[in-house]
Protein backbone atom coordinates (compact mmCIF):
# COMPACT_ATOMS: atom_id res chain seq x y z
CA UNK A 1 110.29 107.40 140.34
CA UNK A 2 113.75 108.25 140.50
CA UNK A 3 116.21 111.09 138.80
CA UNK A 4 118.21 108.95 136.15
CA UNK A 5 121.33 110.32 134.35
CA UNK A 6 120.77 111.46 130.86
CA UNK A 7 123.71 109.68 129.36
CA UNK A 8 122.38 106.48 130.70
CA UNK A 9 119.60 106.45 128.82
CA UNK A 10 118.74 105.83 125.48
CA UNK A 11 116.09 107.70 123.16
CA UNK A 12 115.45 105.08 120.28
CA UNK A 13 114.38 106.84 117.28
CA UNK A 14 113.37 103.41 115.22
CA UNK A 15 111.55 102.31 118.57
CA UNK A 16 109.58 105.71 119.05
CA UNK A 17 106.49 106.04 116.50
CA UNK A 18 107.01 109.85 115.86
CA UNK A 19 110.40 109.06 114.76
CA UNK A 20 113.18 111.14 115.58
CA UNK A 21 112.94 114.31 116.98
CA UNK A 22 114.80 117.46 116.70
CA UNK A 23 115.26 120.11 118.73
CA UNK A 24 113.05 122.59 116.54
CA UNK A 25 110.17 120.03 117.79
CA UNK A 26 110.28 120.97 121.75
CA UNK A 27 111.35 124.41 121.34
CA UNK A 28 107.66 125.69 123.20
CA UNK A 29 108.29 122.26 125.69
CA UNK A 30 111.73 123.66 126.74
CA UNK A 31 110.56 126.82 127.86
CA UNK A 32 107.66 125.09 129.73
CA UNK A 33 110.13 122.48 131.84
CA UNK A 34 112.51 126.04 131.81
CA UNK A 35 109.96 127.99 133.29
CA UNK A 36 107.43 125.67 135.49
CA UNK A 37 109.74 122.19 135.51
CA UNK A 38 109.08 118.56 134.55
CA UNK A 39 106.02 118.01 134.78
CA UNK A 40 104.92 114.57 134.24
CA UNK A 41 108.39 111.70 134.40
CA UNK A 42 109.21 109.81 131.24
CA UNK A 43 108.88 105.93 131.68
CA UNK A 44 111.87 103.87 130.43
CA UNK A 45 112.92 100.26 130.70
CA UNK A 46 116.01 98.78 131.72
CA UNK A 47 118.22 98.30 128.86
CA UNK A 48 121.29 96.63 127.72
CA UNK A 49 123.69 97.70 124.66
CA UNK A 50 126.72 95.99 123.75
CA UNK A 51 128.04 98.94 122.02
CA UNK A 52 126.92 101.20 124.51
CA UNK A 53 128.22 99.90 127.61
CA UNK A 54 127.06 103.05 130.14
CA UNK A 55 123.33 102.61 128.72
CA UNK A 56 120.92 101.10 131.56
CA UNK A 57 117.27 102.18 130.35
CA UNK A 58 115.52 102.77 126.96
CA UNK A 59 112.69 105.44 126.66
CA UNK A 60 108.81 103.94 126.22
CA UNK A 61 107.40 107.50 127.15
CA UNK A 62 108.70 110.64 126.89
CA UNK A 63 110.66 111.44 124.27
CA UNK A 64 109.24 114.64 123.03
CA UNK A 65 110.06 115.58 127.32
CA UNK A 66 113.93 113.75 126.81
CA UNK A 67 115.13 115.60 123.99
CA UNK A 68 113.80 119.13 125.41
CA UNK A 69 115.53 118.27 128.81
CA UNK A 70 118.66 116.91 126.84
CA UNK A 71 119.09 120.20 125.03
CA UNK A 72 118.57 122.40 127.89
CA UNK A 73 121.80 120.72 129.25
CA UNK A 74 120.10 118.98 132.14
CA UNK A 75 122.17 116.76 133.55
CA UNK A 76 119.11 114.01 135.12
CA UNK A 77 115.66 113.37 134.16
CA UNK A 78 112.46 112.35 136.68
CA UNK A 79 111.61 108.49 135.45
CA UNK A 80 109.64 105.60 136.26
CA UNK A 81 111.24 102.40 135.40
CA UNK A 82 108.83 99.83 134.05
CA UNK A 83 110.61 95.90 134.16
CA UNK A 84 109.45 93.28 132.42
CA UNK A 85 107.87 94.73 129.87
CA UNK A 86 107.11 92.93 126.36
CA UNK A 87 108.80 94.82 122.99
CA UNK A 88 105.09 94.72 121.72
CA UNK A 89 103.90 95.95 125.27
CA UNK A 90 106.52 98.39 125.25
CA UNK A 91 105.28 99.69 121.65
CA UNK A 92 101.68 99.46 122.41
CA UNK A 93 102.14 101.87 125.26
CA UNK A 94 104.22 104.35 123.14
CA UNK A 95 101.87 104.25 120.43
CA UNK A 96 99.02 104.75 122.60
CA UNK A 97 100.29 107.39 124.59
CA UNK A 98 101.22 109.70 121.17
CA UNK A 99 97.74 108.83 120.15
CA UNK A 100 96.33 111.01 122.86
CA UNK A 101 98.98 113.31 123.63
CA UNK A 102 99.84 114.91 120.19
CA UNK A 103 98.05 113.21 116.50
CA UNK A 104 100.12 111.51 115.15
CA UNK A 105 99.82 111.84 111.12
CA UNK A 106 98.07 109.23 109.50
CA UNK A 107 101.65 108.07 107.78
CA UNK A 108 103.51 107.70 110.92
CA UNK A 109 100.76 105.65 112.31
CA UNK A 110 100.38 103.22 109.85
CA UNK A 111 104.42 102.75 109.87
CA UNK A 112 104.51 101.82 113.17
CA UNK A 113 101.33 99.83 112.62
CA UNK A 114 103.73 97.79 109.74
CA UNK A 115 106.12 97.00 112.59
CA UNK A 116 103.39 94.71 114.33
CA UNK A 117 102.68 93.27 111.20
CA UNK A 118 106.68 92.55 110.93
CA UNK A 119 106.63 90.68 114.15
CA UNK A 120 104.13 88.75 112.96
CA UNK A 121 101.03 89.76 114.37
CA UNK A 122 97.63 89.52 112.42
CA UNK A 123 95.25 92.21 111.88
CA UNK A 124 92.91 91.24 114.77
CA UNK A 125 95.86 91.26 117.17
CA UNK A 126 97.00 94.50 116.22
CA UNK A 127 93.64 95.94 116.36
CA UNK A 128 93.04 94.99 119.90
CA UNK A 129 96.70 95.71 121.21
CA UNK A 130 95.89 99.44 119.93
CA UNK A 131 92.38 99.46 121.02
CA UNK A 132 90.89 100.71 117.27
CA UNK A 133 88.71 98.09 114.65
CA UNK A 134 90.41 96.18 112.08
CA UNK A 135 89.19 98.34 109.47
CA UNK A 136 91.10 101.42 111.28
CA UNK A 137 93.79 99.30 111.50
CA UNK A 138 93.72 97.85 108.14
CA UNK A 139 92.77 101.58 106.23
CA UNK A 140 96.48 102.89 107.20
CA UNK A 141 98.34 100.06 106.60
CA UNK A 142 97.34 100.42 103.03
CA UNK A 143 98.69 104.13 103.34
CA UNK A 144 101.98 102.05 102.72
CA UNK A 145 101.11 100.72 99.57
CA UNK A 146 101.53 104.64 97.89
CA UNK A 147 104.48 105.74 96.56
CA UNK A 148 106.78 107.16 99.39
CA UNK A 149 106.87 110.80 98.20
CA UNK A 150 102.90 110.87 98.03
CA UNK A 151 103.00 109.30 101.58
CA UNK A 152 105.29 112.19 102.80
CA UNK A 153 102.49 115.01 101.24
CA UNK A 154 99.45 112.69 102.61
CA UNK A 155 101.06 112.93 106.07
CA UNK A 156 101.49 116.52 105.62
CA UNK A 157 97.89 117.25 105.14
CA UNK A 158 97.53 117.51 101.80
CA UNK A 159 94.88 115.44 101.22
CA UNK A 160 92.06 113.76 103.40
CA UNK A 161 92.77 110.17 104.65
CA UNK A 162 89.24 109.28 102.86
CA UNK A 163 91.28 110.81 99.55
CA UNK A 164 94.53 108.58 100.52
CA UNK A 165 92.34 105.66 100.87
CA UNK A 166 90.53 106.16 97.38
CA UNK A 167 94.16 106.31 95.78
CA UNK A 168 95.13 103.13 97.04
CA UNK A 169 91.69 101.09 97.43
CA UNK A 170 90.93 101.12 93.33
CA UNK A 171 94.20 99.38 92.34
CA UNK A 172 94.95 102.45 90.21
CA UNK A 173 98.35 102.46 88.77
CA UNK A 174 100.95 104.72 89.33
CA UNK A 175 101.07 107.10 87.09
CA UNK A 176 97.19 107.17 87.65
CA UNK A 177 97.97 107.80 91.40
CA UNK A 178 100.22 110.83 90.57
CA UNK A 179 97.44 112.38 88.41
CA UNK A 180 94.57 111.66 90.42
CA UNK A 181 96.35 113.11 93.89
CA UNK A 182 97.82 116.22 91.56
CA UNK A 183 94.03 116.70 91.12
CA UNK A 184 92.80 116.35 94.93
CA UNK A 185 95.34 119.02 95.80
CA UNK A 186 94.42 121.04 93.57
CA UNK A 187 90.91 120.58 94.61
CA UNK A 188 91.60 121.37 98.33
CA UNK A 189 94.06 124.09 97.88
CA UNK A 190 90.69 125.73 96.13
């Protein structure tokens, strides 16, 4: 555990499963690490960029406790530098660790769960490199088979994933998909 310079680091949106995240995200975090500290270091790897040329680590962990330390104009942050690390090792740890720490919506995980998929990786593998069944796995990968504006209201809660799973598991088309989830939110918002 060292303190690392801010600037030398680099908080990959793409890379991180939540996505990118604003500074209306860690407003109640930035008064905590205000008030009591860092707690808890973020874990990064070393990292080269060739357009970036004063970048030496990329987060795994801790980018929810970056960007609130980043916008309270800290100049350092407490990390632990992991070496060696795989990019799917480096992935299954950040998944695994916004699993527990804050849900993720069911959208966001299946997304990242596509990017295993895009290396290649079958559904068994992916199952056991995030530690959930192949039907877990498999359910919110199909998420992504929705239309992208119905995946942006099913990972806002408007619906149950057992709803979101009927939509796409029936082969309905899409105008059938758009009347059927007009009905289910209608339903719930009863």
């Amino acid at each position: 555990e060292s303190d690392i310079l801010i600037t030398e680091i680099f908080c990959d949106d793409e890379f991180n499963c939540r996505g990118s995240i604003t500074r209306m995200d860690v407003l109640d975090l930035m008064k905590d690490i205000e008030a009591n500290g860092l707690l808890q270091p973020i874990l990064v790897q070393p990292w080269v960029s060739e357009t970036k040329p004063n970048i030496k680590y990329r987060i795994i962990l801790g980018h929810r406790r970056f960007t609130a330390c980043k916008h309270l104009g800290l100049k350092t942050i407490r990390a632990s530098v992991r070496s060696g690390l795989s990019e799917s090792d480096a992935m299954r740890l950040n998944f695994v660790e916004n699993l527990k720490r804050k849900d993720l919506n069911v959208i966001q995980e299946a997304r990242f769960l596509s990017r295993f998929r895009l290396m290649g990786l079958t559904l068994e593998e992916i199952a056991k490199i995030v530690g959930y069944s192949v039907p877990w796995v498999l359910d919110r990968l199909n998420l992504l088979q929705l239309p992208s504006d119905i995946q942006d209201e099913v990972a806002a809660g408007l619906v149950t994933l057992t709803q979101a799973k009927m939509l796409v598991k029936n082969s309905y088309s899409t105008q059938e998909i758009y009347t059927l989830f007009k009905e289910m939110k209608d339903m719930k918002a009863r």
